[in-house]
Protein backbone atom coordinates (compact mmCIF):
# COMPACT_ATOMS: atom_id res chain seq x y z
CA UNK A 1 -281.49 -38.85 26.25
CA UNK A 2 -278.05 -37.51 27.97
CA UNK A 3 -278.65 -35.21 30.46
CA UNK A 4 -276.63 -31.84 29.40
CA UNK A 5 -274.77 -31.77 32.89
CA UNK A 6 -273.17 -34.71 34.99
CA UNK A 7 -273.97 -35.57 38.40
CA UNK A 8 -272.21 -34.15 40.62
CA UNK A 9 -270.56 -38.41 41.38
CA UNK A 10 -269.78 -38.83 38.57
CA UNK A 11 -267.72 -41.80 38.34
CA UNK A 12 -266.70 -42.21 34.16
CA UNK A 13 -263.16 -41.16 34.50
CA UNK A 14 -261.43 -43.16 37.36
CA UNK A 15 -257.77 -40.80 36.74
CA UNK A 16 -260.59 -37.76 37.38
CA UNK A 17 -262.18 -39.74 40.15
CA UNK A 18 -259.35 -40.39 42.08
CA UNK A 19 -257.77 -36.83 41.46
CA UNK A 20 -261.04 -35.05 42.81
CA UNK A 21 -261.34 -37.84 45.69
CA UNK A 22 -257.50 -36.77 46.23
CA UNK A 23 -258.79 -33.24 46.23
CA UNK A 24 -261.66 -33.38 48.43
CA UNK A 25 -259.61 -34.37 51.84
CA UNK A 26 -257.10 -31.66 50.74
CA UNK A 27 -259.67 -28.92 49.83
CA UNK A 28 -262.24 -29.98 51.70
CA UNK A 29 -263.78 -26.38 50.93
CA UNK A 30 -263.54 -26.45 47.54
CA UNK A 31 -266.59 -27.55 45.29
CA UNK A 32 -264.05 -30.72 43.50
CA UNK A 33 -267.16 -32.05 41.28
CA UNK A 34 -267.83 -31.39 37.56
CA UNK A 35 -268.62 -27.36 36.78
CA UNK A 36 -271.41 -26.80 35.57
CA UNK A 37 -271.94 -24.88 32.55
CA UNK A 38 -272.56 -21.18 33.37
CA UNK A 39 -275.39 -18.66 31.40
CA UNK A 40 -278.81 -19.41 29.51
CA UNK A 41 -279.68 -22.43 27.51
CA UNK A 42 -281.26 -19.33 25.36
CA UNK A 43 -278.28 -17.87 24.49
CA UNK A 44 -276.65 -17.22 21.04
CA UNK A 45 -273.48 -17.86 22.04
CA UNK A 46 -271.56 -20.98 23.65
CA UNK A 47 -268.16 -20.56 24.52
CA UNK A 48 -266.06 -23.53 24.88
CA UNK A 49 -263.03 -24.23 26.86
CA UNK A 50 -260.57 -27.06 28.06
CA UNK A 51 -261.32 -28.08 31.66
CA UNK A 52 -261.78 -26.25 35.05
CA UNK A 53 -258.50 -25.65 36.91
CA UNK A 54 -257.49 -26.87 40.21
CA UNK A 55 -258.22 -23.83 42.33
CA UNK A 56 -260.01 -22.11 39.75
CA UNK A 57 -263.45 -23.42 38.42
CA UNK A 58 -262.93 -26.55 40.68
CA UNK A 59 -262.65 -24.19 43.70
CA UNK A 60 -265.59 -21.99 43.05
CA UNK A 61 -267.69 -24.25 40.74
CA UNK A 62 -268.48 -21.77 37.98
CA UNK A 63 -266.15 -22.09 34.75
CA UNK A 64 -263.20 -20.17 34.43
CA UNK A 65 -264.27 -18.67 37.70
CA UNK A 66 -260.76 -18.09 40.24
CA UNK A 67 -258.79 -19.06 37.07
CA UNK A 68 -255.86 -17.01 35.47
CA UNK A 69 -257.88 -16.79 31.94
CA UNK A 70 -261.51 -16.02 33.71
CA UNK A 71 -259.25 -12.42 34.15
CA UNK A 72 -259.53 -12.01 30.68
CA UNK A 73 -262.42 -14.18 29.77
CA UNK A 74 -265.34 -12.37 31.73
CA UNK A 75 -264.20 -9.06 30.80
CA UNK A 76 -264.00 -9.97 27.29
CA UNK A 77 -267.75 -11.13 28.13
CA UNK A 78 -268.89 -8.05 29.28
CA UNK A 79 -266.85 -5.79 26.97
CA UNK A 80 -269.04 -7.40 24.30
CA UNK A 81 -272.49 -6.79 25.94
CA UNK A 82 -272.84 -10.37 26.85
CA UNK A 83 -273.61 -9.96 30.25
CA UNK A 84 -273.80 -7.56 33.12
CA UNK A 85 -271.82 -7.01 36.50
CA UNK A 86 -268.81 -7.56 37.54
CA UNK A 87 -266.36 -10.37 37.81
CA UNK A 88 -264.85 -10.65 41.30
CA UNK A 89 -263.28 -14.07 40.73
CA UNK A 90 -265.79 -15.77 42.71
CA UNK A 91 -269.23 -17.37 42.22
CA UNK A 92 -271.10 -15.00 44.15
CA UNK A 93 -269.65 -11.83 42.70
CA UNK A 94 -272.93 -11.33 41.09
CA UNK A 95 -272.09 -11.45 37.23
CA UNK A 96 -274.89 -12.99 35.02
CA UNK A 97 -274.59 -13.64 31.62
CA UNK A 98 -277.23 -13.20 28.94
CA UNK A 99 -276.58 -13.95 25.37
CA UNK A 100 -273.67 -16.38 26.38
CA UNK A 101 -273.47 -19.68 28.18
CA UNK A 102 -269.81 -20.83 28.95
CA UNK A 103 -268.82 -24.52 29.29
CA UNK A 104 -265.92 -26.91 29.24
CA UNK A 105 -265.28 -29.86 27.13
CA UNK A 106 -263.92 -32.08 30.51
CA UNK A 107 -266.20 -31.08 33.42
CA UNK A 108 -263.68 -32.46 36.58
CA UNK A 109 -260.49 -30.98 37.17
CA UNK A 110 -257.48 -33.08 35.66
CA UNK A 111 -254.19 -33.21 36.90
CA UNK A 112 -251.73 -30.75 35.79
CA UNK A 113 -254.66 -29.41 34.02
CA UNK A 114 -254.07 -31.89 31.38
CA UNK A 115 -256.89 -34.09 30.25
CA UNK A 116 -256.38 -37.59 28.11
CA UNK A 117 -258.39 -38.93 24.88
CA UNK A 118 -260.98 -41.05 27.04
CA UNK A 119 -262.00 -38.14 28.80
CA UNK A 120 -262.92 -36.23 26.14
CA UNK A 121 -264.97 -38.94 25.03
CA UNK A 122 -266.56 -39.40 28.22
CA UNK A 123 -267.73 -36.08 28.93
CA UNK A 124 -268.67 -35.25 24.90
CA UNK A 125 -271.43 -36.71 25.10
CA UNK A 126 -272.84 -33.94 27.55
CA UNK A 127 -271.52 -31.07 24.91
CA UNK A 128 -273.69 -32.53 22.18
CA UNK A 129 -276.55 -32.94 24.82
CA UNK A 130 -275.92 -29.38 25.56
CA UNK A 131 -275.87 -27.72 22.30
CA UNK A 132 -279.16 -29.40 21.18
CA UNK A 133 -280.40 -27.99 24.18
CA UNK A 134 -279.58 -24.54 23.00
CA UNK A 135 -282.64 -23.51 20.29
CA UNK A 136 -280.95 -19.91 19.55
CA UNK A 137 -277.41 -20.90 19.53
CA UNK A 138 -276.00 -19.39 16.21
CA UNK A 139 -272.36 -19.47 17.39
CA UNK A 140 -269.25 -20.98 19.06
CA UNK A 141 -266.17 -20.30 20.18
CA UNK A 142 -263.58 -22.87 21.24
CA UNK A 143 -260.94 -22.01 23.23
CA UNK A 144 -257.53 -23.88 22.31
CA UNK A 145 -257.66 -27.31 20.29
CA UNK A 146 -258.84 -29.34 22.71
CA UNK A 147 -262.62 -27.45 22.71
CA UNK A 148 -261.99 -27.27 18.57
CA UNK A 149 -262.44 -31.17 18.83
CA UNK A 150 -264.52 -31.55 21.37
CA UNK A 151 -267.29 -29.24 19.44
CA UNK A 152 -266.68 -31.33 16.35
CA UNK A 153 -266.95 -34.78 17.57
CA UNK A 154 -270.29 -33.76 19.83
CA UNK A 155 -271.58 -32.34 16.20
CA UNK A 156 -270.75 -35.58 14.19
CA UNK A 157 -267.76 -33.90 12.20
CA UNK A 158 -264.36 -35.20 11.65
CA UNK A 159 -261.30 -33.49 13.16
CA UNK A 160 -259.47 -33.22 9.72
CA UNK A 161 -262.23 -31.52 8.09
CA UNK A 162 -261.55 -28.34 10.00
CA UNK A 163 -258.26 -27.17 10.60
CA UNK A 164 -257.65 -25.27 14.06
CA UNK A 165 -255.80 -22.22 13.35
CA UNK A 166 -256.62 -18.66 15.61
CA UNK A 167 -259.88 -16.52 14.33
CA UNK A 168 -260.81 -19.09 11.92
CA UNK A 169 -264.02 -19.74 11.31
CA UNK A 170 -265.71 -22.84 10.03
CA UNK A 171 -269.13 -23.52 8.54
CA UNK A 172 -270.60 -26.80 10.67
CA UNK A 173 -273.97 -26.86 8.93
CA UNK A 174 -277.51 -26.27 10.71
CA UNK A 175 -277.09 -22.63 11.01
CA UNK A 176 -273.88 -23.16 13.07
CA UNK A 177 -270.35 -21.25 12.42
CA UNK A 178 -267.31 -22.44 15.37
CA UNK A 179 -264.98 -19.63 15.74
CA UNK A 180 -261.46 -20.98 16.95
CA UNK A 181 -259.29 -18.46 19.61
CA UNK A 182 -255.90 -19.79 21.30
CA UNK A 183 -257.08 -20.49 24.80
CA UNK A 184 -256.85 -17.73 27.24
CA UNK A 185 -254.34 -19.30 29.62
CA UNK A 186 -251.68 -17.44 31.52
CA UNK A 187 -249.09 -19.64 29.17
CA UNK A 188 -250.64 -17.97 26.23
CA UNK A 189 -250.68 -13.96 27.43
CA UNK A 190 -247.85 -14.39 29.29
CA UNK A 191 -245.52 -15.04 26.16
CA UNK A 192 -248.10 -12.44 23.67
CA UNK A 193 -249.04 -15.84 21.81
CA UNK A 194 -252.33 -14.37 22.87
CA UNK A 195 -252.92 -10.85 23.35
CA UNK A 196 -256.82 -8.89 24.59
CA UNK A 197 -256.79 -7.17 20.98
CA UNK A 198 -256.76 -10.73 19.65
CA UNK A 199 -258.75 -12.23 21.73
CA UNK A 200 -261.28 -9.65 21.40
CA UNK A 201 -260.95 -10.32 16.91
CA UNK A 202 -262.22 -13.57 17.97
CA UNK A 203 -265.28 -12.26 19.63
CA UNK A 204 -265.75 -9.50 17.10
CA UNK A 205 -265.85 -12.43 14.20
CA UNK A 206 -268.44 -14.60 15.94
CA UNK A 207 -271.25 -11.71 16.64
């Protein structure tokens, strides 16, 4: 059986390997080893994004964490009664979620937070693992195209079956509906491709 989280050596992507081995005498601070997933296995909810950023999630080692779109993200969370605290950008700010879990489809920081077809495949195998482990999940929402695949190839379904398009929803069988959102990256607010009352549609469709 896959274990739903990687160990912390991880050594399946040898580009990701030698980034975060680049990383670790540069930031020797910095957590540089896959994120974990963040929130209950129990939840109803798993939201999926791309990959942790550089100083973000791979600084902090909680997802979206430090990151640009954790500014909207977390809020978004909370807005929605998903969790409770308050997100200080940091992994001991003391935020806990409840009826979501967040994770990302490539654990490891990639350069130029761009991630290639291999390591997708490499890590999907820990989303499926993940979502099995999740006995009330009832929703998911990916966050850009990337996560729209990722959820579909850990669930057995074929990319052209389900179109990604923003706030669409799509039916994957077993008492499972994926919700798709543009991701919330600074790129995407920063030029209204993505704005909080859209974002927010997307959560309001999945619950």
């Amino acid at each position: 059986m896959t274990d739903i989280e990687p160990h912390p050596g991880c050594e399946r992507c040898a580009r990701l390997v030698a980034y975060r081995t680049d990383n670790q005498a540069s930031y020797a601070d910095f957590h540089n080893a896959p994120v974990p997933s963040f929130g209950p296995l129990t939840a109803e909810l798993l939201v999926v994004g791309l990959a942790p950023g550089l100083k973000g999630a791979n600084r902090t080692g909680r997802p979206f964490t430090g990151d640009y779109a954790g500014d909207l993200l977390y809020p978004t969370l909370l807005a929605f009664g998903l969790g409770s605290g308050t997100y200080g950008a940091e992994a001991h700010d003391g935020l806990e979620l409840t009826r979501c879990r967040i994770t990302n489809a490539v654990r490891c920081a990639p350069p130029q937070n761009k991630v290639v077809g291999g390591e997708i495949a490499a890590c999907n195998p820990y989303l499926g693992a993940e979502i099995k482990a999740m006995p009330n999940l009832k929703a998911l929402i990916a966050l850009g195209t990337v996560a729209h695949g990722a959820v579909l190839k850990a669930l057995g379904h074929k990319l052209s079956a389900f179109k990604f398009a923003h706030c669409a929803q799509h039916d994957l069988g077993g008492g499972l509906v994926l919700t798709d959102s543009y991701h919330c990256s600074r790129y995407n607010t920063n030029t209204g491709r993505l704005t909080e009352a859209m974002f927010h549609d997307v959560f309001r469709a999945a619950l």
